[in-house]
Protein backbone atom coordinates (compact mmCIF):
# COMPACT_ATOMS: atom_id res chain seq x y z
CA UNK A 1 84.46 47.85 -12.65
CA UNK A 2 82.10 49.59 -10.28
CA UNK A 3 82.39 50.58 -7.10
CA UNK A 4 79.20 50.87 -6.68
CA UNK A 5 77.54 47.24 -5.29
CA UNK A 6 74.21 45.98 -5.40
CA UNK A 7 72.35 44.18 -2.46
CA UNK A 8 70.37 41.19 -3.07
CA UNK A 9 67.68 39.38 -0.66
CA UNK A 10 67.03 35.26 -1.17
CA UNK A 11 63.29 35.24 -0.78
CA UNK A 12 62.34 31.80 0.22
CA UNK A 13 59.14 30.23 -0.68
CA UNK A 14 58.92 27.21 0.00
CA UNK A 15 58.12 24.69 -1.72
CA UNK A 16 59.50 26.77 -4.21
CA UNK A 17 58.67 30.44 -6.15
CA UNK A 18 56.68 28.37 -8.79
CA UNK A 19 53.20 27.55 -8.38
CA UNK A 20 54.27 24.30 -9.62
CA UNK A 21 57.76 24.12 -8.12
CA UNK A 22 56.79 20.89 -5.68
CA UNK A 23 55.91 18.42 -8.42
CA UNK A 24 59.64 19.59 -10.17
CA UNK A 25 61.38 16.00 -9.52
CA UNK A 26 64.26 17.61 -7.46
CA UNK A 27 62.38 20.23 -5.21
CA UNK A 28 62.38 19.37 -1.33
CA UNK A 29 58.24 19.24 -1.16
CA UNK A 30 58.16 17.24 1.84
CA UNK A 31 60.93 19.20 3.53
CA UNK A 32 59.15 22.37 4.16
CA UNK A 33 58.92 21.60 8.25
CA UNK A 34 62.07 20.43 8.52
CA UNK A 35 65.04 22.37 10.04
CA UNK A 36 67.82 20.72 8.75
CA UNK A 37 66.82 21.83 5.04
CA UNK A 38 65.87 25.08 6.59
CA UNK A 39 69.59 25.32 7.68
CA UNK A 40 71.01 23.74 4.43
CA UNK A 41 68.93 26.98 2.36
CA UNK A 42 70.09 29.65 4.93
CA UNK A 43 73.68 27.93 4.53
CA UNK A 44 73.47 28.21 0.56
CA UNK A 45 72.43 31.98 1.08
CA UNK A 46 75.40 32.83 3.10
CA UNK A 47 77.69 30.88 0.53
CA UNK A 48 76.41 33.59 -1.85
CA UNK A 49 77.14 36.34 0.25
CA UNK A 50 73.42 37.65 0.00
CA UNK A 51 72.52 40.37 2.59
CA UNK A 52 69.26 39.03 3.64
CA UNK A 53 67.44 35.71 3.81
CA UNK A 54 63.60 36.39 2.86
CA UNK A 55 60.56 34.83 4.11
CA UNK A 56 56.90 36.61 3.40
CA UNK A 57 53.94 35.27 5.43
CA UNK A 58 50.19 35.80 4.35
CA UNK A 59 47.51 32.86 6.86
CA UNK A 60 44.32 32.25 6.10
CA UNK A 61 44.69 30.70 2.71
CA UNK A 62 42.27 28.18 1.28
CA UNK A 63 43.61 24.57 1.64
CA UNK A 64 43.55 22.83 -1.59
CA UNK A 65 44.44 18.86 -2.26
CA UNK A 66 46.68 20.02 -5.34
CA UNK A 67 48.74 23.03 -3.75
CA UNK A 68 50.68 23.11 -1.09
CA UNK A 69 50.74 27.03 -0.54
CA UNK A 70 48.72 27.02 2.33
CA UNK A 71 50.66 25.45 4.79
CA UNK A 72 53.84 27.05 5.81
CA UNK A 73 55.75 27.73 9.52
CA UNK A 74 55.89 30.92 11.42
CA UNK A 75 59.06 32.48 9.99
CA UNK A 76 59.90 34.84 13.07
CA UNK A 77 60.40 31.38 14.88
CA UNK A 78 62.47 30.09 11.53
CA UNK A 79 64.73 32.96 12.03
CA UNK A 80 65.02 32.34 15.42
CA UNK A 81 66.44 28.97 14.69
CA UNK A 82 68.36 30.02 11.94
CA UNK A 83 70.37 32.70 13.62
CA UNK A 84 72.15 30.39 15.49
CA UNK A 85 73.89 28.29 12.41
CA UNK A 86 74.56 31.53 10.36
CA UNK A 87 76.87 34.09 10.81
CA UNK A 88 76.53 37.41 8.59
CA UNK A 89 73.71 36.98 6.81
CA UNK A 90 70.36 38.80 7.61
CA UNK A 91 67.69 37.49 8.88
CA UNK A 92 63.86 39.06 7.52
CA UNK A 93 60.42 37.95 8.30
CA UNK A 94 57.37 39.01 7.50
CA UNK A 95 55.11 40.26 10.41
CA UNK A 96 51.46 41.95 10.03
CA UNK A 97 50.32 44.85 11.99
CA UNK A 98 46.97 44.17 10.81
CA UNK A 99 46.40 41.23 13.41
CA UNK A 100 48.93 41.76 15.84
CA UNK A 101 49.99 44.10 18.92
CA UNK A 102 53.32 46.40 18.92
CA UNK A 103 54.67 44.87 22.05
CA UNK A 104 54.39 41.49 20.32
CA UNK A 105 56.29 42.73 17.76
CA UNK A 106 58.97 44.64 19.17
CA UNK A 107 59.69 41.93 21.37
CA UNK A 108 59.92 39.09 19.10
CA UNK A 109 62.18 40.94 16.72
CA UNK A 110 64.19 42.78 19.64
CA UNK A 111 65.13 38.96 20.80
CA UNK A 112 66.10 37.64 17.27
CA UNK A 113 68.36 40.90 16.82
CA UNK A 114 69.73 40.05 19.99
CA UNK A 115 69.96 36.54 19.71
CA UNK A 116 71.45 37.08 15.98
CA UNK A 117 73.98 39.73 16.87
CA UNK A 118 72.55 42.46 15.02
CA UNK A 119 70.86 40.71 11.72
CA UNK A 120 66.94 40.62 12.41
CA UNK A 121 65.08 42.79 10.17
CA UNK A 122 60.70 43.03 9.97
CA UNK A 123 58.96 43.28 7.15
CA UNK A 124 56.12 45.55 7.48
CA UNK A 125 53.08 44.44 5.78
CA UNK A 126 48.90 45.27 6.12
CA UNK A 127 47.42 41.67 5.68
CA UNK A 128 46.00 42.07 2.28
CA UNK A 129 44.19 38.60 2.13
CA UNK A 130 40.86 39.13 3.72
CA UNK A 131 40.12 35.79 4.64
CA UNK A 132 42.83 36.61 7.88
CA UNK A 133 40.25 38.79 9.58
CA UNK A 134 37.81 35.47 9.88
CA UNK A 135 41.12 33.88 11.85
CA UNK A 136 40.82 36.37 14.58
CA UNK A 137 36.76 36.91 14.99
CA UNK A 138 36.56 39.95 12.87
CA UNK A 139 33.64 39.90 10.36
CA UNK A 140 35.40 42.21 8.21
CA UNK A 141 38.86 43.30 6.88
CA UNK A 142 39.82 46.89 7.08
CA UNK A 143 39.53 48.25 4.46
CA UNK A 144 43.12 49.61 2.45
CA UNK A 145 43.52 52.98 3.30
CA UNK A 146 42.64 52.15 7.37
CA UNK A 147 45.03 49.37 7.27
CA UNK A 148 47.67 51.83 6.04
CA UNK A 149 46.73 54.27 8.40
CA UNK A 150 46.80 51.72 11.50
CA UNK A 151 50.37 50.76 9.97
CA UNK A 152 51.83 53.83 10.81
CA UNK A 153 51.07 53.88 14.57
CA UNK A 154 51.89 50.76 14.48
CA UNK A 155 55.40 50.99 13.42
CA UNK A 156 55.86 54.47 15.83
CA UNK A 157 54.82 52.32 18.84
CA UNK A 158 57.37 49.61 17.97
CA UNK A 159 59.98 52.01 17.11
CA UNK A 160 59.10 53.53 20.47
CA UNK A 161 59.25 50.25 22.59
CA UNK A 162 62.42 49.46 20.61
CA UNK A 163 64.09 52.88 22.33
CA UNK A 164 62.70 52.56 25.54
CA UNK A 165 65.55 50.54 27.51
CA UNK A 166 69.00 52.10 26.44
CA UNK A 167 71.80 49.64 25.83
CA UNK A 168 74.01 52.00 28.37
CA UNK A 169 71.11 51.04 30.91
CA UNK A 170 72.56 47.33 31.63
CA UNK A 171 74.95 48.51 34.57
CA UNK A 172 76.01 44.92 36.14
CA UNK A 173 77.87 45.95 38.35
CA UNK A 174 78.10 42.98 41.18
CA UNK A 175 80.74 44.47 43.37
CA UNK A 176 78.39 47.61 43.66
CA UNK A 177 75.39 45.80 43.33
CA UNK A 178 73.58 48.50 40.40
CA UNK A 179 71.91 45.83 37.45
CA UNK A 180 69.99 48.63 35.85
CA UNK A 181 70.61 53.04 35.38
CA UNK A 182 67.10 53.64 35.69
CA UNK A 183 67.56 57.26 34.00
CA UNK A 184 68.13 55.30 30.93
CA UNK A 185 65.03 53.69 30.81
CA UNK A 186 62.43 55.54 29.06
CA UNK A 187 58.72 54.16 29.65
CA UNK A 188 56.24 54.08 26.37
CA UNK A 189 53.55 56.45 27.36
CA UNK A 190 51.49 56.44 24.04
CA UNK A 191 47.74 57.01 23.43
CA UNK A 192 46.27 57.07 19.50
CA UNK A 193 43.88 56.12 17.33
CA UNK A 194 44.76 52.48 17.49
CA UNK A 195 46.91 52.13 20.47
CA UNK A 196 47.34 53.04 23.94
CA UNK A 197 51.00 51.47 25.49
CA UNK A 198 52.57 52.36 28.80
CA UNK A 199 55.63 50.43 29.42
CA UNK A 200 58.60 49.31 28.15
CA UNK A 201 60.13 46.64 26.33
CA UNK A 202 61.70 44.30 28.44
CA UNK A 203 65.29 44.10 26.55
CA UNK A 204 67.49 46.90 25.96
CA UNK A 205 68.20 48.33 22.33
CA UNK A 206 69.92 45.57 20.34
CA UNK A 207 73.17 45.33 18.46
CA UNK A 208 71.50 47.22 15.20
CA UNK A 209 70.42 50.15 17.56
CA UNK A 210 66.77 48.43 15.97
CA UNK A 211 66.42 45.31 13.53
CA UNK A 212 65.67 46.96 10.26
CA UNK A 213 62.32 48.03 9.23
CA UNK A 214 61.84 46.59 5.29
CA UNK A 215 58.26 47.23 3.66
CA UNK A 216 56.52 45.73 0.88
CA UNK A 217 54.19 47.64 -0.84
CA UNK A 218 53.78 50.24 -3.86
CA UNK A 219 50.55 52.01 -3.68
CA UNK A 220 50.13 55.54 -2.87
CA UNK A 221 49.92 55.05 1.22
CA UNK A 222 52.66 52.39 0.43
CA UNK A 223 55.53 54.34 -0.97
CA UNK A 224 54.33 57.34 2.22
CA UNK A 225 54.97 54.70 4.51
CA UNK A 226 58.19 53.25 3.51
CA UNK A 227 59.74 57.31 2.95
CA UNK A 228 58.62 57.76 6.85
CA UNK A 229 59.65 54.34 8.18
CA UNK A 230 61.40 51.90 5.62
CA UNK A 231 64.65 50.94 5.13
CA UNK A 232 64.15 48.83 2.88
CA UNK A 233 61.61 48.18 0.16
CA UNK A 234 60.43 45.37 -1.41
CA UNK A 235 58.52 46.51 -4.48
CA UNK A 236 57.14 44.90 -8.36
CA UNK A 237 58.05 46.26 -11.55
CA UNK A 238 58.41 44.95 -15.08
CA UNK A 239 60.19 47.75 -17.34
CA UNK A 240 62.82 49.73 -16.23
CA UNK A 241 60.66 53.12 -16.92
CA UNK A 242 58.39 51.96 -14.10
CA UNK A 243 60.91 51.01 -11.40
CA UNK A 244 62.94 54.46 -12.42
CA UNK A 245 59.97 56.36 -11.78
CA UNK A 246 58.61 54.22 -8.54
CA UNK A 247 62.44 54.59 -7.73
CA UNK A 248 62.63 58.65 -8.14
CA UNK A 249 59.39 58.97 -5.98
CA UNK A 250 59.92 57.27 -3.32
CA UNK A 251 63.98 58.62 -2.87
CA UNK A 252 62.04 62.17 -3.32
CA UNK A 253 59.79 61.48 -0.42
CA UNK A 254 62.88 60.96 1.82
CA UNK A 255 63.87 64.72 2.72
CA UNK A 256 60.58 65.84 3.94
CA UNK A 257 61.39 62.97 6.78
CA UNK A 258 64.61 64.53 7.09
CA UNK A 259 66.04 61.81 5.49
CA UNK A 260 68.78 60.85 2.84
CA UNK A 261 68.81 58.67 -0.08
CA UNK A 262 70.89 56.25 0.80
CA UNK A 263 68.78 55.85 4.27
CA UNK A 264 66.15 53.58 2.17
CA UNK A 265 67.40 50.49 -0.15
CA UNK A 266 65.01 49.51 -3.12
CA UNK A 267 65.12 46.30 -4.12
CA UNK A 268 62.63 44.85 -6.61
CA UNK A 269 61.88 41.44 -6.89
CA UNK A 270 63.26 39.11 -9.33
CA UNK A 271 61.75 35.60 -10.82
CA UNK A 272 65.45 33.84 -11.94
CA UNK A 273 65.70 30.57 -14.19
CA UNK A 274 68.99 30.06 -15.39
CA UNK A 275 70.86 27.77 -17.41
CA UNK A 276 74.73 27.15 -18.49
CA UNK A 277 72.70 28.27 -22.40
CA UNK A 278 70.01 30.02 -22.93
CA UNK A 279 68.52 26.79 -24.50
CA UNK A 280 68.46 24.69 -20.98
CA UNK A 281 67.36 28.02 -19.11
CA UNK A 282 64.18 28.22 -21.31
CA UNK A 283 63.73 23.68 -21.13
CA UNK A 284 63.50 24.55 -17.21
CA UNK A 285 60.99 27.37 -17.67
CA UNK A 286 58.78 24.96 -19.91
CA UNK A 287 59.16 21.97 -17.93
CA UNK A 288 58.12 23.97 -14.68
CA UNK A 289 55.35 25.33 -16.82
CA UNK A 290 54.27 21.68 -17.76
CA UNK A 291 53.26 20.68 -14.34
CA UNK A 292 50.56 23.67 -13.87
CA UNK A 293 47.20 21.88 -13.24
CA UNK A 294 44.37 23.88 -15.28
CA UNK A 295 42.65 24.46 -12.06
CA UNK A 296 45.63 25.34 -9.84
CA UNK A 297 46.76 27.84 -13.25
CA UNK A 298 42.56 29.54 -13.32
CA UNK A 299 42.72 29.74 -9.06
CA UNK A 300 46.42 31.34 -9.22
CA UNK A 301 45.24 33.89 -11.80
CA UNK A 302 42.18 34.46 -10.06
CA UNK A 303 43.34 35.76 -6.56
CA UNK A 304 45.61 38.40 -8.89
CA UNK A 305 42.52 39.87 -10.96
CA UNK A 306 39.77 39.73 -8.82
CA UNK A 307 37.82 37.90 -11.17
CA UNK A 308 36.58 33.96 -9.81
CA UNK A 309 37.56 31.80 -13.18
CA UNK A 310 36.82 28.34 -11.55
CA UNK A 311 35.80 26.53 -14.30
CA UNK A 312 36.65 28.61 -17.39
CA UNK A 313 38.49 26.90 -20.50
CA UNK A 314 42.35 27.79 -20.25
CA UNK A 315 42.02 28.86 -23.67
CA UNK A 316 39.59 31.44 -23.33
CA UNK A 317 40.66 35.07 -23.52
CA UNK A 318 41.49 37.29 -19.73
CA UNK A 319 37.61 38.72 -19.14
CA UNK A 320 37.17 41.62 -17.90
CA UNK A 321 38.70 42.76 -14.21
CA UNK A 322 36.60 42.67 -11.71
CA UNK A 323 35.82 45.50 -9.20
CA UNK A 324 37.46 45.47 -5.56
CA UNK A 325 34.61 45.38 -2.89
CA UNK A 326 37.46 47.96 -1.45
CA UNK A 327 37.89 50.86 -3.24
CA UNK A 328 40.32 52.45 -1.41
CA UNK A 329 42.88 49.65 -3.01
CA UNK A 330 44.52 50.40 -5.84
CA UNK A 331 45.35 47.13 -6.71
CA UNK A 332 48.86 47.42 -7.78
CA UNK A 333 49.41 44.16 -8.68
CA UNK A 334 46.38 43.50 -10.73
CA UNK A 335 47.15 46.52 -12.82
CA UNK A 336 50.87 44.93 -13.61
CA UNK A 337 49.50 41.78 -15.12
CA UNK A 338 47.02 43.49 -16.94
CA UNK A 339 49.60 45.64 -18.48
CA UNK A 340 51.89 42.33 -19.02
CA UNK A 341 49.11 40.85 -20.71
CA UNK A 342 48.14 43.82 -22.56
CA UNK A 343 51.88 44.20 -23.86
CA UNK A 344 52.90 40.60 -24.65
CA UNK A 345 49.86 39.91 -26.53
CA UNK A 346 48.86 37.20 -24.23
CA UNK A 347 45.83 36.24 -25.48
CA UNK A 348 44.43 33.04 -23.08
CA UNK A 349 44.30 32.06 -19.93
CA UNK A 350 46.84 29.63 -19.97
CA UNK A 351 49.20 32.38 -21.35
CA UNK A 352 48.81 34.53 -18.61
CA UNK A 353 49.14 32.34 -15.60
CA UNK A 354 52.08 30.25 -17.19
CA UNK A 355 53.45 33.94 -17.69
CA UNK A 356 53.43 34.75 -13.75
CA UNK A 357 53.61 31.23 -12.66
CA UNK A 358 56.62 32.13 -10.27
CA UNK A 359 56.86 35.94 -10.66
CA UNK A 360 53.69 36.29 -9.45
CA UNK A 361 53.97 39.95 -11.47
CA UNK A 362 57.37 40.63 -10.49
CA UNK A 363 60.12 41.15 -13.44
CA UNK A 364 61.19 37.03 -14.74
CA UNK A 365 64.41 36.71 -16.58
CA UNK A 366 65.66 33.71 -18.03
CA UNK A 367 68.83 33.38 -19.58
CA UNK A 368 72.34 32.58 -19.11
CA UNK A 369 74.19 34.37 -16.25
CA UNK A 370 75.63 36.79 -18.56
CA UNK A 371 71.78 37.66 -19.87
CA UNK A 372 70.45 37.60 -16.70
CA UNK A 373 73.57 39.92 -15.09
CA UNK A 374 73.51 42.26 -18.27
CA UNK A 375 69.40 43.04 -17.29
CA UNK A 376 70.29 43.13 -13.23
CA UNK A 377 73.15 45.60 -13.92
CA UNK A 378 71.01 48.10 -16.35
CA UNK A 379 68.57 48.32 -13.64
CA UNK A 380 71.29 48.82 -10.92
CA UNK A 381 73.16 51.18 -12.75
CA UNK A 382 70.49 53.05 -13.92
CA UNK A 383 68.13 54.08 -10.98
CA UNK A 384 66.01 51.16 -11.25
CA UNK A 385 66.72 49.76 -7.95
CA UNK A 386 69.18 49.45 -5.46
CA UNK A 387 69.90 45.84 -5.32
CA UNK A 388 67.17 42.67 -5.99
CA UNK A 389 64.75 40.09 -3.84
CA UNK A 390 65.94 37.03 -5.78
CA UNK A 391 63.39 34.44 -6.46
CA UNK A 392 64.75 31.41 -7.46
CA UNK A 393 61.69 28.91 -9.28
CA UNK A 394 62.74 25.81 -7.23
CA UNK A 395 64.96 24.96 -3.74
CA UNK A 396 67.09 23.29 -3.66
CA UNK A 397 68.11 23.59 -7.30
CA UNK A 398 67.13 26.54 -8.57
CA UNK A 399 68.38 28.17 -5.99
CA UNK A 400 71.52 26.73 -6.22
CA UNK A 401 71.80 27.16 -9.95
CA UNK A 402 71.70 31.56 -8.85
CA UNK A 403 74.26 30.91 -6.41
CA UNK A 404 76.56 28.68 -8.28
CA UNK A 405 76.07 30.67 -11.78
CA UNK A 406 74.74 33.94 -11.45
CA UNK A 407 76.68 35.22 -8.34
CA UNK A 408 80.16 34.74 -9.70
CA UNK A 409 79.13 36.86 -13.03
CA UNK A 410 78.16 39.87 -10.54
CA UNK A 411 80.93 39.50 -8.64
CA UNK A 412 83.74 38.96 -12.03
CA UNK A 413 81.72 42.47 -12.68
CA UNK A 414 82.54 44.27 -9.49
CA UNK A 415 78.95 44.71 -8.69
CA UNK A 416 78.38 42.40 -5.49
CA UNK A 417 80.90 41.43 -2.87
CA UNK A 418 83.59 38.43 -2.53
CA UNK A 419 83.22 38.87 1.24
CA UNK A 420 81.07 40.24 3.97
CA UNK A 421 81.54 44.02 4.73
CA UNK A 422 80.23 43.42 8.51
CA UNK A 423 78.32 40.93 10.98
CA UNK A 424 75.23 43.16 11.28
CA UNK A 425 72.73 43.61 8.32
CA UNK A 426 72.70 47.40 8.92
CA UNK A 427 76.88 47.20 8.02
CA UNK A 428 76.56 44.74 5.12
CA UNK A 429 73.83 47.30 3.61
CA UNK A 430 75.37 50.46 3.83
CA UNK A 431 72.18 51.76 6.45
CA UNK A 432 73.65 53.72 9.71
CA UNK A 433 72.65 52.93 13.11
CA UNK A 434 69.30 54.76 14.49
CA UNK A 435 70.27 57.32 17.16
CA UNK A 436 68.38 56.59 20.18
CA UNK A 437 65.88 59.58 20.43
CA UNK A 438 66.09 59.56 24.51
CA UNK A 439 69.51 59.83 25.17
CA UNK A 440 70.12 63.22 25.04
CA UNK A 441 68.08 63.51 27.71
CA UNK A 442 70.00 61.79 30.10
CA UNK A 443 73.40 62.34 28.55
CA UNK A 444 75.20 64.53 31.05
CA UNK A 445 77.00 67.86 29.44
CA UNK A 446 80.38 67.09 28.43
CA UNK A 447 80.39 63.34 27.79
């Protein structure tokens, strides 16, 4: 038994992590705007003990009549509804800086950390669909590289706006009649590239000192990004070579930031189907598999590769990538299903998109919950990652199926908790509290 424990994040997709998941007979496909289910998912999470409930965001998605991925709620107002029927568990959203402001950030997450207790936590992302840009007048999308760069002030003002109202500064005092110590207030006075702010927030710092930063991304400017800022990081690997050397790099980035190890969590994503055998484990891969429409399988695969297969046979072979009209992306993700093709021998079409059909080019294991424990734990206890972003195929089932099978082999293992280390997500990760870069300022000598 280990002392060591991994930390695990229930990314929820809804209808489900399979681009097929809402024809599955028992997936909630017309529940995806209701709360109650909402609350019944967050529920199951914190049953499991997971650190973190997940939700990504991307807008601006094509609306087809046989998918249902472009419809979805704002999650920063799902967590806001969520914190109040949950307890411990965290609480993560996805947020862009591409299209937004840093007040409207900070704020929004400053409330739900408040509101919470201490379990909010923003997912920083650059708004890699281009088709967002039309949403807000802009006749193009920046390009990779400025997005990254934009990113970074971005998260600095936030962080900034975050720190600018002490939690010391809330006086109340009636009897005296003081509400506020104004010399803990600490106005924004920032002017950049891409922002000027003068102000402050208008709450103080929240339970968590600041809702934790997590970050998605693995290219170049990606991993620079989450060494300065992340605390978590959400990331896509497929052999445990690759996520020990993505893992190595980005913990060696940390010091230069004057930062530890242990200051940043990586946690890869995982695509999870799992059965009591390994024979029902791999019927529920194939069934899910079944109800891929050809068209939905060639317009999946397409918005990975860059290549428009509308109207291809599924049994023709992967053509060639196409080229980016951005060259500053690296296109991470493309090059992982190339490479997955490349090694499985996947030889059609059909083959490739069944292959990332939830995954999506994250790692898929399906197995037993001994298998799929014996993978998670060589990973874990090899430098491979941290903990995991589990993504079940289908909710509610498949979800459940993780919880109810694959939690209580980790935890017969020692390597995830029984019980809840602390309220906040910093405590229940192992993170410390962000010191508060203004007080020594007003701290008086001696206290």
């Amino acid at each position: 038994m280990t002392k060591k424990q991994m930390k695990l994040g229930a990314f929820i997709n809804l209808p489900g992590q399979h681009v097929a998941s809402w024809r599955y007979p028992s997936t909630g496909s017309n529940r995806t705007f209701d709360l109650d289910y909402l609350i019944e998912l967050a529920k199951t999470a914190e049953r499991g003990k997971f650190d973190t409930i997940f939700f990504a965001d991307v807008f601006g998605q094509t609306l087809a009549e046989n998918s249902p991925s472009a419809l979805k709620l704002d999650p920063v107002i799902i967590l806001s509804a969520l914190a109040a029927v949950t307890k411990n568990i965290g609480l993560t959203a996805t947020l862009t800086t591409t299209y937004n402001e840093p007040f409207h950030v900070a704020r929004k997450f400053s409330a739900i950390d408040h509101l919470s207790k201490g379990r909010a936590a923003w997912n920083v992302v650059t708004s890699a669909n281009a088709s967002e840009s039309f949403l807000f007048g802009k006749e193009k999308h920046l390009e990779h590289a400025t997005r990254y760069e934009r990113a970074e002030e971005f998260v600095d003002v936030v962080k900034k706006l975050w720190f600018s109202i002490e939690d010391e500064a809330l006086v109340i005092d009636k009897e005296k009649g003081q509400f506020l110590d104004l010399e803990k207030v600490h106005p924004v006075d920032h002017e950049g590239k891409w922002f000027k702010v003068q102000g402050t927030l208008d709450s103080a710092s929240t339970p968590q000192g600041h809702p934790v930063i997590v970050q998605a991304g693995s290219s170049e400017a990606g991993k620079e990004l989450a060494a300065k800022t992340a605390e978590v990081i959400f990331t896509a690997w497929q052999t445990l070579e690759d996520a020990q050397i993505f893992y190595r790099d980005v913990k060696g980035r940390l010091a230069k930031y004057g930062r530890q190890p242990d200051d940043l969590k990586i946690m890869p994503g995982v695509f999870i189907t799992v059965g009591k055998t390994e024979k029902e484990a791999l019927a529920k891969q194939k069934e899910l598999n079944s109800y891929i429409l050809p068209e939905v399988g060639l317009a999946y695969l397409s918005n990975f590769i860059g290549v428009d297969l509308t109207g291809y046979d599924v049994n023709a072979p992967l053509p060639n990538f196409g080229e980016m009209e951005d060259k500053t992306n690296p296109q991470i993700r493309t090059n992982i299903i190339r490479d997955i093709a490349a090694r499985e021998n996947l030889h059609t079409l059909r083959e490739v998109y069944e292959r990332i059909a939830g995954a999506r080019g994250h790692r898929e294991i399906v197995g037993t919950p001994e298998q799929i424990v014996d993978q998670l734990e060589e990973w874990f206890l090899n430098e491979g990652a941290d903990g995991f972003n589990i993504m079940p195929p289908t909710f509610p089932e498949g979800f459940n199926d993780i919880v109810d099978l694959v939690i209580p082999e980790l935890q017969r293992r020692g390597l995830f908790r029984t019980e809840y280390e602390s309220n906040t997500l910093r405590g229940n990760l192992g993170l410390s509290v962000p010191v508060n870069p203004n007080k020594k300022q007003t701290q008086s000598v001696g206290k």
